[in-house]
N, C-alpha and C. Protein backbone atom coordinates (compact mmCIF):
# COMPACT_ATOMS: atom_id res chain seq x y z
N UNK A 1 -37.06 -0.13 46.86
CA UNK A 1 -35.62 -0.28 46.68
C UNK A 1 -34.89 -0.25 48.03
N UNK A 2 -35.50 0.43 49.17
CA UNK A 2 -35.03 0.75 50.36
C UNK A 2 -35.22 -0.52 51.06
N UNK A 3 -35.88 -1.11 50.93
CA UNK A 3 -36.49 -2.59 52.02
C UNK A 3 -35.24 -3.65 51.26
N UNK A 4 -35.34 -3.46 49.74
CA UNK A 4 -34.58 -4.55 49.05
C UNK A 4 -33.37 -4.18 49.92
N UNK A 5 -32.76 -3.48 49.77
CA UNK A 5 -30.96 -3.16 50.50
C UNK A 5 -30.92 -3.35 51.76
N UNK A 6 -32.26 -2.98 52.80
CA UNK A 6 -32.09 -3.59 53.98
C UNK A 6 -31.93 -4.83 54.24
N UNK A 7 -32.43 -5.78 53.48
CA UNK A 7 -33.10 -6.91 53.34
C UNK A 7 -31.77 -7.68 52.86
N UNK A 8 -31.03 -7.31 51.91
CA UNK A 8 -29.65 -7.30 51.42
C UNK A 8 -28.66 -7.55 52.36
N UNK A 9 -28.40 -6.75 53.25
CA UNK A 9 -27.72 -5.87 54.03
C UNK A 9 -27.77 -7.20 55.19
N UNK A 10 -29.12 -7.51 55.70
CA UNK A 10 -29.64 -8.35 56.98
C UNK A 10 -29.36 -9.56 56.63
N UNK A 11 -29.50 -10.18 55.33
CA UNK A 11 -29.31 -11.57 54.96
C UNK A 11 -27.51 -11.77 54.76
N UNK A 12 -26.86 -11.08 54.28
CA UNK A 12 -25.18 -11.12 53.84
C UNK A 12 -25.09 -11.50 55.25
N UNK A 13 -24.91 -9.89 56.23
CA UNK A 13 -24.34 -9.81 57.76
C UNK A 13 -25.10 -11.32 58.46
N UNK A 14 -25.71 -11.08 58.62
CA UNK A 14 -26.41 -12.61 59.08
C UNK A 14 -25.74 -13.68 58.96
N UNK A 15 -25.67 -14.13 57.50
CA UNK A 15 -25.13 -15.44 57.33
C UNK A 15 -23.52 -15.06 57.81
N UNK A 16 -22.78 -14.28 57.30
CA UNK A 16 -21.45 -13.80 57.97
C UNK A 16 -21.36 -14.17 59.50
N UNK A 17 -22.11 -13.81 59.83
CA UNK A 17 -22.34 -13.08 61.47
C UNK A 17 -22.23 -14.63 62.05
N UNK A 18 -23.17 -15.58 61.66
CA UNK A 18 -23.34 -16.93 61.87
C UNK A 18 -22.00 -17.75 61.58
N UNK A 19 -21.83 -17.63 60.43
CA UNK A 19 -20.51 -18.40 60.03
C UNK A 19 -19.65 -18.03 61.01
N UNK A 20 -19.23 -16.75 61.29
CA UNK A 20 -17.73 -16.07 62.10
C UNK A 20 -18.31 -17.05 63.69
N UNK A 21 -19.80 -17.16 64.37
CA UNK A 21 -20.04 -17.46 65.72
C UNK A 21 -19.98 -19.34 65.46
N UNK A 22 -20.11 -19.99 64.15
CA UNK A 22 -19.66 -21.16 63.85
C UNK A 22 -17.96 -21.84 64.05
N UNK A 23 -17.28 -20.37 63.48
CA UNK A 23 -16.09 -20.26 63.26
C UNK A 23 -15.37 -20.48 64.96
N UNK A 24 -16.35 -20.15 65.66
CA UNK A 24 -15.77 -19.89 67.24
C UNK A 24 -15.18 -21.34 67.77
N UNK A 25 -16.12 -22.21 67.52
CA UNK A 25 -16.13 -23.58 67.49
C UNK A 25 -14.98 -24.26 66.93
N UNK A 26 -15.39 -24.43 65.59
CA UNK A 26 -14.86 -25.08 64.20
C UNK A 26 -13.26 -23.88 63.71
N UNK A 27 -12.90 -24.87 63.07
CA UNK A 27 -11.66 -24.17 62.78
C UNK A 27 -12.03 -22.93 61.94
N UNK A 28 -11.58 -22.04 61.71
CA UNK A 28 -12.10 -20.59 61.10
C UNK A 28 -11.25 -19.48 61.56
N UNK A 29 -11.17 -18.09 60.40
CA UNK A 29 -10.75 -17.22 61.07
C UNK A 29 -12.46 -16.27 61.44
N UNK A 30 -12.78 -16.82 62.69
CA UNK A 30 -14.29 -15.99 63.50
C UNK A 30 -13.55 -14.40 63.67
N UNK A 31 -12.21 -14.44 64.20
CA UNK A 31 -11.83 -13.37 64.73
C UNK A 31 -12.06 -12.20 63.61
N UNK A 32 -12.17 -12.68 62.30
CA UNK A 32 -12.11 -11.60 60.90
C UNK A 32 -13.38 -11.88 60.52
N UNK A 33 -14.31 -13.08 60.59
CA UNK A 33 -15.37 -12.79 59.90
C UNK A 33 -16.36 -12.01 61.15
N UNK A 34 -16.32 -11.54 62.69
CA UNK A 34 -17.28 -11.44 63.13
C UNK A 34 -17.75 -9.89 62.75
N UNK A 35 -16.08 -9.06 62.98
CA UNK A 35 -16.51 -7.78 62.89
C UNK A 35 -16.61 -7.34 61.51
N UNK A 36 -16.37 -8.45 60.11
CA UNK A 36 -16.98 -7.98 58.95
C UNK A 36 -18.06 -7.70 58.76
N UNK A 37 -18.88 -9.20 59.47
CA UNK A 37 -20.85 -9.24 59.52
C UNK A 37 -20.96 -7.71 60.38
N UNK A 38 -20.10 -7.10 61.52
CA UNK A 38 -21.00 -6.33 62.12
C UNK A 38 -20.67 -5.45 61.26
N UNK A 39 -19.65 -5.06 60.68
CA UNK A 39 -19.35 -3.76 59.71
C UNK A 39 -20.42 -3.90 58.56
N UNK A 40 -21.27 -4.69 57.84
CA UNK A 40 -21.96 -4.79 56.92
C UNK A 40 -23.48 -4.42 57.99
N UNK A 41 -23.34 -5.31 59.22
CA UNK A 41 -24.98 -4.73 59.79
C UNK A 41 -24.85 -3.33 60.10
N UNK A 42 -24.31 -2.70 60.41
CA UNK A 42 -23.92 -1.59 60.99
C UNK A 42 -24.52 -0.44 59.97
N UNK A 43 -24.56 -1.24 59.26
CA UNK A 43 -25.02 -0.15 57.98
C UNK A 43 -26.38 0.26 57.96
N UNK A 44 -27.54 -0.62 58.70
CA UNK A 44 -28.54 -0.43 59.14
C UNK A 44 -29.32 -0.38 60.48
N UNK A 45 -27.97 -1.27 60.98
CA UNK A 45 -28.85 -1.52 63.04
C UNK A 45 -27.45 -0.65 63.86
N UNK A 46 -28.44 -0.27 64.68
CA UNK A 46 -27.39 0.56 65.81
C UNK A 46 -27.09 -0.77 66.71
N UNK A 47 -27.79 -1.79 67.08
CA UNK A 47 -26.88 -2.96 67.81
C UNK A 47 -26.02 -2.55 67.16
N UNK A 48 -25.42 -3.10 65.93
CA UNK A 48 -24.58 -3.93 65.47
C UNK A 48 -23.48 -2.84 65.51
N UNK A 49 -23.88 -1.50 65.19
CA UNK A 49 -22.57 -0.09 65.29
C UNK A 49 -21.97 -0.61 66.98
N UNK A 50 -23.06 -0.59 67.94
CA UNK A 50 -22.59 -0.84 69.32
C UNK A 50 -21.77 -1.89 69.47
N UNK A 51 -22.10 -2.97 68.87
CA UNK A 51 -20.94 -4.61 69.24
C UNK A 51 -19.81 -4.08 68.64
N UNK A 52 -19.68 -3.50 67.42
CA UNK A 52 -18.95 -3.37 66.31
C UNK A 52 -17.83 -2.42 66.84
N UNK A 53 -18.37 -1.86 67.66
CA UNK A 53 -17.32 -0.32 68.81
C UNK A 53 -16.68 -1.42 69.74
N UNK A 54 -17.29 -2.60 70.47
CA UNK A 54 -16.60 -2.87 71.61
C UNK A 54 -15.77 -4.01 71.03
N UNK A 55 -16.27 -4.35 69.64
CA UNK A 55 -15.33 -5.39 68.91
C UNK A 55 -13.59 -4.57 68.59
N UNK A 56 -13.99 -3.83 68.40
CA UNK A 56 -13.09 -2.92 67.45
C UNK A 56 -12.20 -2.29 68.85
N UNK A 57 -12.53 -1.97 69.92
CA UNK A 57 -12.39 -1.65 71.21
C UNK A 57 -11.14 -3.04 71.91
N UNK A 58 -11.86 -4.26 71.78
CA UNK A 58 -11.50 -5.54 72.21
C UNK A 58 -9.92 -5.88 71.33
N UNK A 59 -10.15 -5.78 69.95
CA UNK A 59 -9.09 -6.28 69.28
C UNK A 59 -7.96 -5.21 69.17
N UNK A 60 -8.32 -3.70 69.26
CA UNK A 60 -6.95 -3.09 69.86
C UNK A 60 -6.65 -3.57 71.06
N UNK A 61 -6.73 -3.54 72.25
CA UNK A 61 -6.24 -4.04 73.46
C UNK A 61 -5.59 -5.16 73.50
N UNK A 62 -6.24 -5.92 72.58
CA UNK A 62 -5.09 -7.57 72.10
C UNK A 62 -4.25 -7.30 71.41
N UNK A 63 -4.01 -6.54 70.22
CA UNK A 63 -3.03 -5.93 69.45
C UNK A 63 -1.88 -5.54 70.63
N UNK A 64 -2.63 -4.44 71.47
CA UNK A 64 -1.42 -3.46 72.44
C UNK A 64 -0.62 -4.66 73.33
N UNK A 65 -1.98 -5.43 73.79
CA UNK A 65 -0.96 -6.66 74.56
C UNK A 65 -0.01 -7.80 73.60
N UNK A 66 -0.18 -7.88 72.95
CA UNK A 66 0.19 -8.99 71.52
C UNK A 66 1.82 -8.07 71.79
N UNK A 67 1.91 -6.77 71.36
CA UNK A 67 3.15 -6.09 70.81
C UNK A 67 4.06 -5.88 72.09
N UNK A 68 3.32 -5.67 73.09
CA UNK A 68 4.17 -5.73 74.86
C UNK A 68 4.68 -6.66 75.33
N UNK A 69 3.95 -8.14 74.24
CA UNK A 69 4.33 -9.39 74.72
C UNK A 69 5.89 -9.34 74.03
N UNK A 70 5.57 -9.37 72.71
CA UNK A 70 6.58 -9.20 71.64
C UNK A 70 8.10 -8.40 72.66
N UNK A 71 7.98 -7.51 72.65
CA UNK A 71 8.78 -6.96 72.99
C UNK A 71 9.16 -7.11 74.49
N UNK A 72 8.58 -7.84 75.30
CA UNK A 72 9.28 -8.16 76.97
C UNK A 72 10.25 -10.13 75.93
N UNK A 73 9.56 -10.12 74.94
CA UNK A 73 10.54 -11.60 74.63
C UNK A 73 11.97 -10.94 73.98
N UNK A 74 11.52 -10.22 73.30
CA UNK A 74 12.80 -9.72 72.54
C UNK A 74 13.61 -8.92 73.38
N UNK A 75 13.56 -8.50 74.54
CA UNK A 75 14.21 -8.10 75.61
C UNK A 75 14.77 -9.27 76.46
N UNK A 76 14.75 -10.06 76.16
CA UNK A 76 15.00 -11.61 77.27
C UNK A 76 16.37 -12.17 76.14
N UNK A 77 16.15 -12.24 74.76
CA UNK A 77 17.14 -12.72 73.83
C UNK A 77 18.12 -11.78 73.99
């Protein structure tokens, strides 16, 4: 039962994981499917906890800059 859920687990994130690095390319939201696949691998591989930290790491810092942007425009109007 333990191999089946890994096995589960590796095939979902995978194809996810693929689609979101397809998505990079091709029109897609990659930015939402990458760190879903790693949040589903994560459940079994420490890679994927590790990408999944500097993903999660990466998209606050765009958030903080996204909202600084926001607000040096709305200071200009």
């Amino acid at each position: 039962m333990q191999k089946l859920k890994k096995l589960s687990i590796t095939i979902i994130g995978g194809l996810l994981l693929l689609l979101g690095l397809i998505m990079i390319v091709l029109p897609g939201p990659a930015i939402l499917i990458i760190p879903l696949a790693l949040t589903i691998l994560a459940l079994e591989y420490q890679w994927a906890k590790h990408y999944l930290k500097i993903s999660q790491r990466m998209l606050s810092q765009a958030g903080r800059k996204m909202d600084a942007f926001i607000r040096k425009l709305k200071r200009k109007h």
